[in-house]
Protein backbone atom coordinates (compact mmCIF):
# COMPACT_ATOMS: atom_id res chain seq x y z
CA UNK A 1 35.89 151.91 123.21
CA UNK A 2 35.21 149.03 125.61
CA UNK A 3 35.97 151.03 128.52
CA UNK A 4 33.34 153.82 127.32
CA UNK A 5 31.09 150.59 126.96
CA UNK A 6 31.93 149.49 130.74
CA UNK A 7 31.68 152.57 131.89
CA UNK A 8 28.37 153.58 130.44
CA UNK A 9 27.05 149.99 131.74
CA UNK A 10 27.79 150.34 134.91
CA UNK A 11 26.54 153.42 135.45
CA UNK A 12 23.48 153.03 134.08
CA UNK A 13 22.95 149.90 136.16
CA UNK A 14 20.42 149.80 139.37
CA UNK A 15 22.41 149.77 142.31
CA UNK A 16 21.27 146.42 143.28
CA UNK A 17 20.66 144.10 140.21
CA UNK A 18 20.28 140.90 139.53
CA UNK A 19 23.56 139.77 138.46
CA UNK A 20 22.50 135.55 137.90
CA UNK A 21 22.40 135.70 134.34
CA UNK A 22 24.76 136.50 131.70
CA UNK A 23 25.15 139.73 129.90
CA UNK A 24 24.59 139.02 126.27
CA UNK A 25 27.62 139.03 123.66
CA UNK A 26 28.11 142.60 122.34
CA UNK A 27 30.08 143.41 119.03
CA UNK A 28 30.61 146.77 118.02
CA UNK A 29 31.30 146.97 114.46
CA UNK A 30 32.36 149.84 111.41
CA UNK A 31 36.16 152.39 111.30
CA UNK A 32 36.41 155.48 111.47
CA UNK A 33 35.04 158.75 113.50
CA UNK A 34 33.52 162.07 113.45
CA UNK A 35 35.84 165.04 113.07
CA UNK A 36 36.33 166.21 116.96
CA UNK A 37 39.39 166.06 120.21
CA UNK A 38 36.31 164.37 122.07
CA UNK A 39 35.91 160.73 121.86
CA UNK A 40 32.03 161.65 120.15
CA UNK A 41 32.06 158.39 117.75
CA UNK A 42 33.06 156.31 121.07
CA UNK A 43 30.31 157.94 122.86
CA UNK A 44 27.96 157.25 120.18
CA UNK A 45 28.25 153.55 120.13
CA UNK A 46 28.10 153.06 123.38
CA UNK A 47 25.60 154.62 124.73
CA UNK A 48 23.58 152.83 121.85
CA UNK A 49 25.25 149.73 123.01
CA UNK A 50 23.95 150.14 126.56
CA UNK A 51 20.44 150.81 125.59
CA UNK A 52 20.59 147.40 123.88
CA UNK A 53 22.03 145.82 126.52
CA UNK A 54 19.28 146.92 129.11
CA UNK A 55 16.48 145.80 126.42
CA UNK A 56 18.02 142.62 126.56
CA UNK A 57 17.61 142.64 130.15
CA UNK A 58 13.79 143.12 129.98
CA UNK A 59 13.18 140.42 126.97
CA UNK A 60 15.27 138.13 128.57
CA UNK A 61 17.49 136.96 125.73
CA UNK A 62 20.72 136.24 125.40
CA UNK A 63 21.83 136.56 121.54
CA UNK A 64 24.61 138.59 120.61
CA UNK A 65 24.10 142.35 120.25
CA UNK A 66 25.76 144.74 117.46
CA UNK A 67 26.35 148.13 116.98
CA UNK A 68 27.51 150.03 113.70
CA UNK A 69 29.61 152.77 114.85
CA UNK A 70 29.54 154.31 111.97
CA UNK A 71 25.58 154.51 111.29
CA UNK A 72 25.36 154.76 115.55
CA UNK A 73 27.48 158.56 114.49
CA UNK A 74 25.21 159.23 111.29
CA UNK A 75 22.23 158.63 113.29
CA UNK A 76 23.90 161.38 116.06
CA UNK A 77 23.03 163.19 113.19
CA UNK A 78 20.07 162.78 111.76
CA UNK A 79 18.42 159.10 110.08
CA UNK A 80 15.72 160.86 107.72
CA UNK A 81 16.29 161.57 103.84
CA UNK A 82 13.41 162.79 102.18
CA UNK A 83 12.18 162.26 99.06
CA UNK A 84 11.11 165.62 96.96
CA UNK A 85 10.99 167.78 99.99
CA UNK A 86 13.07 169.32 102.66
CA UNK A 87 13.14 169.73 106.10
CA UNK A 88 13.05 173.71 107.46
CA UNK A 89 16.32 174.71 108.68
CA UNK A 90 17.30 173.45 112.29
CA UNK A 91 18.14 177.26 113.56
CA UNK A 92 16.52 180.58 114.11
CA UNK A 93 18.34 183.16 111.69
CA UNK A 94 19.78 185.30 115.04
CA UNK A 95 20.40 181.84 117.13
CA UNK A 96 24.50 181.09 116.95
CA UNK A 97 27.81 182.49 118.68
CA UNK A 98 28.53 186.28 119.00
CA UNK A 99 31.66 187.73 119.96
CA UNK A 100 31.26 189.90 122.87
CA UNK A 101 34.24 192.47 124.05
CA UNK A 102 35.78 190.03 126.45
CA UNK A 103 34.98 186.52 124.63
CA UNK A 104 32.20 184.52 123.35
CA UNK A 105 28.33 183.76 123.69
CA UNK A 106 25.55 181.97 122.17
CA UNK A 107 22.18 182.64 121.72
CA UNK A 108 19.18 179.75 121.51
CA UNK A 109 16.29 182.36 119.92
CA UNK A 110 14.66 178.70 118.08
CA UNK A 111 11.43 179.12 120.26
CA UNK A 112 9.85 183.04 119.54
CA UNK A 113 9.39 183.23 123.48
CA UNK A 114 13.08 182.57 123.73
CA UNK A 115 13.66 184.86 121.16
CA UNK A 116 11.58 187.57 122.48
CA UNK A 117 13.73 187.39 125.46
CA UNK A 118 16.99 187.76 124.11
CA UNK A 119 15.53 191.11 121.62
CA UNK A 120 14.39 192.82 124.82
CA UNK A 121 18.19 192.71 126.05
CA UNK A 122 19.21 193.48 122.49
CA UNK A 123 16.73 195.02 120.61
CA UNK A 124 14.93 193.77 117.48
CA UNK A 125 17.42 192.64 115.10
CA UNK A 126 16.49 191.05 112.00
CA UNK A 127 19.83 189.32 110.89
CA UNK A 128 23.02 188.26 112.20
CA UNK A 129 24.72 191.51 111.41
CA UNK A 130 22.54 193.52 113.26
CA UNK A 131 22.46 190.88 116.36
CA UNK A 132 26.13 191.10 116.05
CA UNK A 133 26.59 194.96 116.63
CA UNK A 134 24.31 194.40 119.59
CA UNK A 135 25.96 191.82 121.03
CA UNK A 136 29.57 193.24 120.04
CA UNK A 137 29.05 196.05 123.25
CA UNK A 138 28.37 193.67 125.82
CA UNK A 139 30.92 191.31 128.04
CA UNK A 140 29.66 188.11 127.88
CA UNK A 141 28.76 187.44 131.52
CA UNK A 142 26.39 190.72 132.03
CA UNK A 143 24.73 189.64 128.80
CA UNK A 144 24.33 186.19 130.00
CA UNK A 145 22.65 186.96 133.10
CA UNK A 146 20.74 189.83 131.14
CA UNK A 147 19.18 187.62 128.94
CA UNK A 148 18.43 184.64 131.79
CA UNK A 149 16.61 187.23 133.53
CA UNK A 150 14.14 188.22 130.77
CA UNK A 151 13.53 184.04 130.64
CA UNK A 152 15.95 183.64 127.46
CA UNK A 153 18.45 181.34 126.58
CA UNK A 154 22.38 182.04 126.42
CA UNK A 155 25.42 180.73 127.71
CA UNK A 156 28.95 182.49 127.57
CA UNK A 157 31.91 180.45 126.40
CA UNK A 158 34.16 178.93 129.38
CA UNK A 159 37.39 176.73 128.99
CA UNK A 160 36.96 173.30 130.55
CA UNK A 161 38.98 174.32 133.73
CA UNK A 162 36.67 177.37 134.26
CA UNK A 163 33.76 174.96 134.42
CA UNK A 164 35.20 172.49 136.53
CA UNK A 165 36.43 175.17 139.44
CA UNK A 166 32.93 176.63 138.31
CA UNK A 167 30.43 175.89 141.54
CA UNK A 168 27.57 174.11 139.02
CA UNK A 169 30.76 172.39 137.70
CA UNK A 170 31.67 170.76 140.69
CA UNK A 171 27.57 170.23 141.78
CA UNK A 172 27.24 167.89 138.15
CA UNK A 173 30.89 166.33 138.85
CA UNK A 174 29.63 165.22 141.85
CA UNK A 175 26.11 163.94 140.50
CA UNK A 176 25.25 160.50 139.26
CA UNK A 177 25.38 159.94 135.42
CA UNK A 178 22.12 158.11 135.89
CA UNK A 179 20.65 159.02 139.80
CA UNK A 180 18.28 156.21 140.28
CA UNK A 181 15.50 156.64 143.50
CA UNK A 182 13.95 152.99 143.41
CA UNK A 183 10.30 152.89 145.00
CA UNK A 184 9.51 150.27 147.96
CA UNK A 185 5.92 149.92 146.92
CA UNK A 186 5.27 146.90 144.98
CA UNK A 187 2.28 146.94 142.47
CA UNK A 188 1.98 143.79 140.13
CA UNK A 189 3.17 145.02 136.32
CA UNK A 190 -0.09 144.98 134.20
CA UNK A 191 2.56 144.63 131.21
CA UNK A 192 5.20 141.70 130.26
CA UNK A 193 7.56 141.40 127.36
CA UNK A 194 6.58 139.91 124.40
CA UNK A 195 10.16 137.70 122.52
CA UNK A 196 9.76 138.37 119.20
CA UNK A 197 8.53 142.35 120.35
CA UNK A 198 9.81 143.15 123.32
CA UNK A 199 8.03 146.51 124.37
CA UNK A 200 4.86 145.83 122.52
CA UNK A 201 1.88 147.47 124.67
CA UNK A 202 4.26 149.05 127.21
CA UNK A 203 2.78 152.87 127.61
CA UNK A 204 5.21 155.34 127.55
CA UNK A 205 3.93 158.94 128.55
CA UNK A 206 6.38 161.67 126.68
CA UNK A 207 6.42 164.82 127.92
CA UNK A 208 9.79 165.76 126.13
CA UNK A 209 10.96 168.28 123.71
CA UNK A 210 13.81 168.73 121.24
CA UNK A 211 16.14 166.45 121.76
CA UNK A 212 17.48 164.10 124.37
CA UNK A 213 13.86 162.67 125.51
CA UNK A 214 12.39 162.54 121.96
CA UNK A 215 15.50 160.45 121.11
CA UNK A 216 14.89 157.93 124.44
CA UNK A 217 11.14 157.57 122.92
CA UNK A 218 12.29 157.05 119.83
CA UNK A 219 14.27 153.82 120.89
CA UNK A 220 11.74 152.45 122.74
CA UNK A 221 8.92 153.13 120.22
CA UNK A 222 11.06 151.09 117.78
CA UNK A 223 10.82 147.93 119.76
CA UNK A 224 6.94 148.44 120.33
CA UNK A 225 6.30 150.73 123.11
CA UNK A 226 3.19 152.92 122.60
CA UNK A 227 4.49 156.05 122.92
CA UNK A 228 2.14 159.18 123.38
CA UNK A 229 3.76 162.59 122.75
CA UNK A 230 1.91 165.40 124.69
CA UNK A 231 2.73 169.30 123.58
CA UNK A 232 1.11 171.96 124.70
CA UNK A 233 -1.05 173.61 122.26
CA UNK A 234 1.46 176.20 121.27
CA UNK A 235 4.93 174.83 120.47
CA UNK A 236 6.36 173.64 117.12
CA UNK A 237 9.67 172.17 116.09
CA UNK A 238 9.32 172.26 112.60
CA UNK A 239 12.90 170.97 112.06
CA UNK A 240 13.01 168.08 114.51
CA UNK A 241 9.37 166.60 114.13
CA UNK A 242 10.64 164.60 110.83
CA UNK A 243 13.25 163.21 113.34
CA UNK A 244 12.28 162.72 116.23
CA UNK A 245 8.17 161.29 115.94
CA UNK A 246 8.69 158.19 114.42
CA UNK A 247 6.65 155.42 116.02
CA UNK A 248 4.76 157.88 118.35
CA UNK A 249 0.96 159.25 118.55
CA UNK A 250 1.29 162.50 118.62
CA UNK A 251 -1.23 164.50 120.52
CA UNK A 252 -1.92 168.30 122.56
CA UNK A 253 -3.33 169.39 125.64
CA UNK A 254 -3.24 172.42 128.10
CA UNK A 255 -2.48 171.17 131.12
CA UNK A 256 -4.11 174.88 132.44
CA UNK A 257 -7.74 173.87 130.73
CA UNK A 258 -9.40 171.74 133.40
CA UNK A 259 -10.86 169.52 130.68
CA UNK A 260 -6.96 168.83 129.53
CA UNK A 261 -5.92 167.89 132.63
CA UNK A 262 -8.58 165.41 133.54
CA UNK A 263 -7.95 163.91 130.03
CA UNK A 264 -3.84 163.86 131.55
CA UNK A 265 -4.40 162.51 134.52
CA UNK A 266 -6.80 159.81 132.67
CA UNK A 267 -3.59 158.97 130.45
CA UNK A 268 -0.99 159.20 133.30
CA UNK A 269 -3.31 156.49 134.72
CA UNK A 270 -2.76 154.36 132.15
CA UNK A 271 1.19 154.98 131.48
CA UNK A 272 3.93 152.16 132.42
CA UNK A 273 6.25 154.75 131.96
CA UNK A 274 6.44 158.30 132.11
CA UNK A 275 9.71 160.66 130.22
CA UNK A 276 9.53 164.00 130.75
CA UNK A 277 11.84 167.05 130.28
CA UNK A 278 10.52 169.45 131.91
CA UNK A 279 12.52 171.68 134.39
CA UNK A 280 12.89 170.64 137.89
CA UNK A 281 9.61 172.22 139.76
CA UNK A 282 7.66 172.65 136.83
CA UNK A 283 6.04 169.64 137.37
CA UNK A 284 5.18 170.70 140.32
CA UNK A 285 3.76 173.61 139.41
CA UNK A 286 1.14 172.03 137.51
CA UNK A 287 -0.05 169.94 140.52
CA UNK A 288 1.37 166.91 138.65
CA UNK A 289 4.79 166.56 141.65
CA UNK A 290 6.40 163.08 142.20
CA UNK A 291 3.59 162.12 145.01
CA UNK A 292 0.77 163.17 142.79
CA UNK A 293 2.14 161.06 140.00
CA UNK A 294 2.92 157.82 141.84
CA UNK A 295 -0.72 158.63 143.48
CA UNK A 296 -2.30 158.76 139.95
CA UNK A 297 -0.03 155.89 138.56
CA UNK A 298 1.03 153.33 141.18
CA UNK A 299 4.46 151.64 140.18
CA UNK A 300 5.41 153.89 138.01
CA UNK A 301 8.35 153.99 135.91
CA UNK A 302 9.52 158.00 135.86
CA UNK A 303 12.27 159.16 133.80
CA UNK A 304 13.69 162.57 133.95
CA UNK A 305 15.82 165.23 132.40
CA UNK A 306 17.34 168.60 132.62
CA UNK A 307 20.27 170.59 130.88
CA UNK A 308 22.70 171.67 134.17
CA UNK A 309 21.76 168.91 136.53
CA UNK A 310 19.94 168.78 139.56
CA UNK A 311 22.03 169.78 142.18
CA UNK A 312 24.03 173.36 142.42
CA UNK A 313 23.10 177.15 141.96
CA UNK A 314 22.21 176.41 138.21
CA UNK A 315 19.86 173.87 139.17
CA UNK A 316 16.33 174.22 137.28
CA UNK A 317 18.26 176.97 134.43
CA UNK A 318 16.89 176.54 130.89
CA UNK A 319 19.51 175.29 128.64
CA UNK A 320 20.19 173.08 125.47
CA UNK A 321 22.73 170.89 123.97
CA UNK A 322 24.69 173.62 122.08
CA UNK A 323 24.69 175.56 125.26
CA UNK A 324 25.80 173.64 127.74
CA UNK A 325 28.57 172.88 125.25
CA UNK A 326 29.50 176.47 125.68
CA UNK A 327 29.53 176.58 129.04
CA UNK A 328 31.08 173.07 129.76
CA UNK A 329 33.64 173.87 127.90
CA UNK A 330 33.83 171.48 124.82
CA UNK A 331 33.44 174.38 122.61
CA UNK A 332 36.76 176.56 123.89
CA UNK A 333 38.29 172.93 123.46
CA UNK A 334 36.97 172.35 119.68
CA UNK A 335 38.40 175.73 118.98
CA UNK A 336 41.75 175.59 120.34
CA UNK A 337 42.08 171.88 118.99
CA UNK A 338 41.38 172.97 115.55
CA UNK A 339 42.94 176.57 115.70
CA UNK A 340 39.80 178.37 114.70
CA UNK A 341 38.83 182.12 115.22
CA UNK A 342 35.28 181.00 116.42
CA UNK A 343 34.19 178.48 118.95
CA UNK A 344 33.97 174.82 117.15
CA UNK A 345 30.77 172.65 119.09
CA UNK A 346 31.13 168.84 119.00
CA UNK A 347 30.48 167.64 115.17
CA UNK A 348 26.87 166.58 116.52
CA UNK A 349 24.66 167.83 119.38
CA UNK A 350 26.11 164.45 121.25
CA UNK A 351 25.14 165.42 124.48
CA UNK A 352 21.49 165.01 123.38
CA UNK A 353 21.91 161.81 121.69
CA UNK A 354 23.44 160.30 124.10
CA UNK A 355 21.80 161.12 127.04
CA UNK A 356 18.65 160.10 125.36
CA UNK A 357 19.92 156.53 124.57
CA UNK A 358 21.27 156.75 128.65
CA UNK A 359 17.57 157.86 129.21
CA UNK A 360 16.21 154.46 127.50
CA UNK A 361 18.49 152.39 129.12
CA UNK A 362 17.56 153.65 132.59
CA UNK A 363 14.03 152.85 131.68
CA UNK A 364 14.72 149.99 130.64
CA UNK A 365 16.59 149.05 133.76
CA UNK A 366 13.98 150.09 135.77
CA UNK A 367 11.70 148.17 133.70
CA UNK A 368 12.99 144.59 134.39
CA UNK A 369 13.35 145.40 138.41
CA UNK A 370 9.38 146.24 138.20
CA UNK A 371 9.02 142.79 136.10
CA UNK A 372 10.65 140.95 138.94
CA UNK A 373 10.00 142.54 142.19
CA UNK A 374 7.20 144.70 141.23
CA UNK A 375 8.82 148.23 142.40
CA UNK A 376 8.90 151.35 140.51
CA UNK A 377 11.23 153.62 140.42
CA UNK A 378 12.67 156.99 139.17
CA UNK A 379 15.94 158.01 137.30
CA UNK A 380 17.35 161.28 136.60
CA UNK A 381 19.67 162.94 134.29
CA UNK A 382 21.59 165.72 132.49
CA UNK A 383 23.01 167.25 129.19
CA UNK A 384 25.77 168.39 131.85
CA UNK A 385 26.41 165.34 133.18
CA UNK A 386 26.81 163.82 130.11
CA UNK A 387 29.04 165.81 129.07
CA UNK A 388 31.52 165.79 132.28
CA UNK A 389 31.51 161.86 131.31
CA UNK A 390 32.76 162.55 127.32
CA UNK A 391 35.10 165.08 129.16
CA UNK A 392 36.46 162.63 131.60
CA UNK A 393 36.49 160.14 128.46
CA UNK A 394 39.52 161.70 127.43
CA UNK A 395 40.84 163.17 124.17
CA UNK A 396 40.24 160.98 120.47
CA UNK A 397 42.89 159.42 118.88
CA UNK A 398 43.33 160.06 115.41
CA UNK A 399 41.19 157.97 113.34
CA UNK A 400 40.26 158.08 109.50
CA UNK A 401 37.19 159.83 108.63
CA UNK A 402 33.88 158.08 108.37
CA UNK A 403 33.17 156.85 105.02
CA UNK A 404 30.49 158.40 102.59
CA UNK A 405 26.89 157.24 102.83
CA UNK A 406 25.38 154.86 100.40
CA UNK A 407 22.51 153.70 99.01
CA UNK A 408 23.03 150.14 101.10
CA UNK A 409 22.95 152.12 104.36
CA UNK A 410 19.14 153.26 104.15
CA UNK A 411 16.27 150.86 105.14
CA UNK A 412 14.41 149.20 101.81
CA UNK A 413 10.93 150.77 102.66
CA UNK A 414 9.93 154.50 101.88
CA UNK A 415 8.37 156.13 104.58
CA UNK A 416 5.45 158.02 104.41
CA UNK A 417 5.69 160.86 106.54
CA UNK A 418 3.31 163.80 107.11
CA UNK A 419 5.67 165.46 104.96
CA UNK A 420 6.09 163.32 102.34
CA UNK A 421 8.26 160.34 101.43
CA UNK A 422 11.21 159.60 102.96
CA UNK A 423 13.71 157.38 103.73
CA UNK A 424 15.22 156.18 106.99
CA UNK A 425 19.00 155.00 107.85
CA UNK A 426 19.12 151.29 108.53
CA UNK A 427 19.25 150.88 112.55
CA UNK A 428 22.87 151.07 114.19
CA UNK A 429 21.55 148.51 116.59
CA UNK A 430 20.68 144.59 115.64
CA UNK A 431 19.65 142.97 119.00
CA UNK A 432 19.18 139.01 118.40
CA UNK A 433 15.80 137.68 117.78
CA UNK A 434 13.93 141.30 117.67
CA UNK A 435 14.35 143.64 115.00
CA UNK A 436 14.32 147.08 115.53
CA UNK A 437 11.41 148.84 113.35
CA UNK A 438 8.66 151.37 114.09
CA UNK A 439 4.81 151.05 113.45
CA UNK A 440 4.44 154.13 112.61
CA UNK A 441 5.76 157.08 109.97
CA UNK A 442 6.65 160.43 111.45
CA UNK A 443 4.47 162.97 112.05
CA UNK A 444 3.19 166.04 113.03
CA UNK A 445 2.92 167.41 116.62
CA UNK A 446 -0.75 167.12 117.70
CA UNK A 447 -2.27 165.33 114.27
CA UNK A 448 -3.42 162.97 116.85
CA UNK A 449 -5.89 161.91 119.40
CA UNK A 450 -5.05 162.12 123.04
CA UNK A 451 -5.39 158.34 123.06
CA UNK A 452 -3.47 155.00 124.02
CA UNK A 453 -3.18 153.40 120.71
CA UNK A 454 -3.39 150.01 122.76
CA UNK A 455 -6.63 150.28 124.89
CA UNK A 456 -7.44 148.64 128.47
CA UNK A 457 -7.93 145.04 127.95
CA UNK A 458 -6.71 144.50 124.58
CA UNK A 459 -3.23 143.26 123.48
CA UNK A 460 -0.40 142.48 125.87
CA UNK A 461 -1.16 144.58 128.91
């Protein structure tokens, strides 16, 4: 574990940094680990751990800093347990692995556009069974590249050595885990740290979807950042909202209405920081490129993700956690470590989690270089590239299993949700003289205004 911890730190560390002050203390706590030949548990904690560490960076303190391993893997999971109601099911009734006639592939149908895409390859099916005889006269790469085509989602199973002589393989193996692009310009930050709140005021413009980015929001919404979701006005995640919204104003615009976009470009105005997920020239597409942002937001913090990396013939390819799995080659592994029939994904969608936590420490890290040299700056990363580092990690050792939940692992206070009730897992992190708590209950995509919930002039800013 405290080589995963090193190793995460310095990677997600600014090539030049200011190295005069000491790191603060950091204990990682809790036994046990998730059922998997990956080191997931490891991964969990410390990429948790190095968020921390780069929040201590920005509020300056130097108290010791704890993660539970064991409620870092539940909340890999998920943290929310409601009260009297349930959350919809997490997958699409055709989305899942198919056996093909020369291996395996999976198909992400969660979104109906994505899912419209894979029926025109496959015909309307309205159950497994019938996806399955579709599927079942295919090979796995013609289906693949069938289904990319039609703008789907799929990804055929490859071993781990397939992927790394693979060329988008060896593009990510040679990427950054964290490729930072630091800005020369210097604009004065119109926002500083607070001790007992460290992010309180800081604007954080999300332009993320299910799950890595919502997760890097999340972190930084529980230590005060006002974070502003934007969707556009037609996507839903019923499953994940519950999850992933806590702290945030959630709001909608179409960025193709001209009225929407002046209301954007108002917001992107006012943003510290912006996170977005969107593929790489999508942006772009909308006007809204790296010029036209650091035009329309001068020092600028901008944060970036995408599924295969940036670099290699893959580069800009739609893709999710449980599919890059596939084609990385952690699911071949889970299967032949357990001896299963059927490909066996990481316990968690890991690669998510963790590259969100990643995400927060890079803005974080870019954060404090703004607060002392007044430079912005950009970071980039990837589900892929995440997972290269848990493959590189090496296999887990055998470990005990993690112990049952109880009662004295949920937070006191019921949260009241758009849902309903609910309550929330205690925090995996404690960071010394700040405790980690959000100001708001989760809710629904777009119940909001389009609206800084700290105006100009008022609180920290």
């Amino acid at each position: 574990m405290p080589d995963l911890v090193e190793e995460l730190a310095a990677q997600t560390r600014l090539p030049v940094e200011d190295s005069s002050r000491a790191s603060p203390s950091l204990r990682i706590t809790g036994t046990g680990a998730l059922p998997s030949c990956f080191q997931v548990t490891d991964l969990a904690a410390a990429s948790i751990a190095v968020a921390g560490l780069a929040l201590a960076e920005v509020a300056g303190g130097d108290g010791p800093i704890t993660v539970d391993r064991r409620l870092a893997s539940v909340w890999f999971a998920t943290s929310l347990r409601p009260v009297g109601w349930r959350v919809p099911a997490p997958w699409d009734p055709v989305a899942g692995d198919y056996r093909t006639r020369d291996g395996w592939i999976r198909l992400h149908t969660n979104a109906p556009h994505h899912r419209a895409a894979a029926e025109r390859v496959l015909g309307a099916q309205g159950d497994r069974a019938g996806m399955a005889q579709a599927v079942a006269g295919w090979d796995k790469a013609g289906l693949e590249a069938a289904i990319l085509a039609e703008g789907g989602c799929a990804a055929e199973m490859r071993g781990l050595d397939a992927w790394a002589a693979h060329p988008q393989g060896r593009a990510v193996a040679e990427e950054p885990l964290v490729a930072f692009t630091p800005t020369s310009e210097r604009t004065a930050s119109r926002w500083h740290p607070r001790p007992e709140r460290p992010l309180a005021g800081l604007r954080v413009l999300d332009l993320t979807r299910v799950l890595a980015g919502p997760v890097a929001t999340r972190f930084l919404a529980g230590f005060g950042a006002d974070v502003l979701r934007i969707d556009s006005p037609d996507w839903t995640e019923p499953a994940i909202e519950p999850e992933v919204t806590l702290g945030k104003t959630c709001s909608r615009l179409d960025l193709r209405r001209v009225a929407d976009r002046a209301t954007f470009e108002a917001l992107l105005a006012g943003a510290d920081v912006l996170v977005h997920g969107y593929r790489p020239g999508a942006l772009d597409g909308l006007g809204y490129g790296p010029e036209a942002r650091r035009a329309l937001a001068p020092g600028l913090i901008d944060v970036s993700l995408d599924a295969y990396g940036w670099t290699g013939p893959w580069a800009g390819r739609r893709g999710f956690d449980s599919l890059v799995q596939m084609s990385c080659g952690l699911a071949e592994a889970g299967q032949a470590w357990r001896q299963a029939e059927v490909p066996v994904p990481l316990p968690v969608q890991a690669l998510d989690h963790a590259t969100g936590y990643l995400m927060a420490a890079a803005v974080l890290r870019l954060l404090a270089r703004r607060l002392r040299d007044g430079t912005g700056g950009q970071a980039r990363l990837s589900l892929a590239r995440t997972a290269a580092l848990l493959i590189a990690a090496g296999p887990a050792e055998p470990e005990p299993a993690l112990t049952p939940e109880t009662p004295e692992d949920l937070a006191p206070e019921v949260e009241a949700t758009s849902w309903g009730p609910a309550r929330r897992l205690r925090p995996p992190l404690t960071v010394a003289g700040t405790a980690m708590r959000w100001d708001r209950a989760a809710r629904r995509l777009g119940d909001d205004a389009p609206a800084w919930a700290v105006q100009p002039g008022v609180g920290p800013r």
